[in-house]
Protein backbone atom coordinates (compact mmCIF):
# COMPACT_ATOMS: atom_id res chain seq x y z
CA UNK A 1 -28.90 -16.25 11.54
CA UNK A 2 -30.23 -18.36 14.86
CA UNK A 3 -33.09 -15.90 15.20
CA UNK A 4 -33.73 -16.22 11.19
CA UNK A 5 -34.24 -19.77 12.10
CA UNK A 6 -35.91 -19.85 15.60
CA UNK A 7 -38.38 -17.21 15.32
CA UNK A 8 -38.33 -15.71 12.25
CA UNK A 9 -36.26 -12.22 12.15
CA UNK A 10 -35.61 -10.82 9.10
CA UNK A 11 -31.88 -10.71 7.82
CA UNK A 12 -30.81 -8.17 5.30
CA UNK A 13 -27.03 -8.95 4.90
CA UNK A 14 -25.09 -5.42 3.99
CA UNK A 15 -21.85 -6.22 1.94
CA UNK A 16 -19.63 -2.99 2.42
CA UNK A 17 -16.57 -3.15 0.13
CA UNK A 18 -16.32 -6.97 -0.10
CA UNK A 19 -18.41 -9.39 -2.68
CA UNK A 20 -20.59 -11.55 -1.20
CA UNK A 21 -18.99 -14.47 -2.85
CA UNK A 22 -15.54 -13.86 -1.12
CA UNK A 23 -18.12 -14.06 2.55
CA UNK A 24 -19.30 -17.22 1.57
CA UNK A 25 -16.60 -19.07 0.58
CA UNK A 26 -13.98 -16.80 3.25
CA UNK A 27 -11.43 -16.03 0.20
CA UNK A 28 -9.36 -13.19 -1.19
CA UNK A 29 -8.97 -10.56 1.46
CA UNK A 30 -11.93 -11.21 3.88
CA UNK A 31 -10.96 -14.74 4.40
CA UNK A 32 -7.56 -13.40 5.49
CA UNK A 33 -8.64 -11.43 7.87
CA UNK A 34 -11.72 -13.52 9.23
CA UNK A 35 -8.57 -16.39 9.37
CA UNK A 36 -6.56 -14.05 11.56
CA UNK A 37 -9.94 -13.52 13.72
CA UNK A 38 -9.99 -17.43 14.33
CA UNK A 39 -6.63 -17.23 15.11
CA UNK A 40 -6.51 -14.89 17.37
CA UNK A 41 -9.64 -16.88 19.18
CA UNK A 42 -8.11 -19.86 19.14
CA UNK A 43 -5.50 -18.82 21.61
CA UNK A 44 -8.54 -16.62 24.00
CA UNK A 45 -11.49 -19.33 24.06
CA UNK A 46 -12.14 -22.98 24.83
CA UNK A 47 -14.88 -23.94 22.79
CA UNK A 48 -13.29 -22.55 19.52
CA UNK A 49 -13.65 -24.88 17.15
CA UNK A 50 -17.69 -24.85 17.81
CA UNK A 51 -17.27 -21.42 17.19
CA UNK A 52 -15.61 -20.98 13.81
CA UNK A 53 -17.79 -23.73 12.54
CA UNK A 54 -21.19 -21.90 13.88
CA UNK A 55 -19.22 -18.60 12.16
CA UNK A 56 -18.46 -20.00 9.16
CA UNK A 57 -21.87 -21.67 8.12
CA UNK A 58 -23.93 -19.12 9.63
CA UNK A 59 -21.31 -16.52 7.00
CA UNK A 60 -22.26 -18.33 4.36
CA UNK A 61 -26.02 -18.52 4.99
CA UNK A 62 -25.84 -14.50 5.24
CA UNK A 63 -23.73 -14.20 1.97
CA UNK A 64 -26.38 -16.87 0.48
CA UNK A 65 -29.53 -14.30 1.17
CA UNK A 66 -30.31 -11.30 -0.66
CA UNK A 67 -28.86 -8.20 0.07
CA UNK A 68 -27.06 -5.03 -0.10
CA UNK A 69 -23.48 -4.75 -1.73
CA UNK A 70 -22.04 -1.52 -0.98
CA UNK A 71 -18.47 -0.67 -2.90
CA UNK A 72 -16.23 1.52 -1.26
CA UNK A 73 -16.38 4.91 -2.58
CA UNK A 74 -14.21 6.80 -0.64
């Protein structure tokens, strides 16, 4: 999403088995896991809370663009 915004690279978000809704907001199942992720940095990096944030808002910019969603069809 930085190089969306610095220099103008085209983002095509790919939603495979998860609604883009649940991405943006980090609910139902994906925000589970993407918790445990923050977790799990938390206890491995020093600068984590600039991290999640940048995560988060640059997860929700993604989930806010057009895209492809992709259901599981296995």
């Amino acid at each position: 999403m930085e190089c969306q915004k610095t220099i103008g690279q085209i983002v095509l978000p790919v939603f495979f088995d998860v609604d883009p809704s649940e991405v943006r907001h980090q609910t139902s199942e994906f925000g589970e896991a993407f918790q445990i992720l923050l977790n799990r940095i938390d206890k491995e990096e020093n600068e984590s809370e600039y991290l999640k944030i940048k995560w988060r808002v640059a997860l929700c910019q993604a989930a806010g663009l057009a895209g492809f969603v992709v259901p599981n069809s296995w």
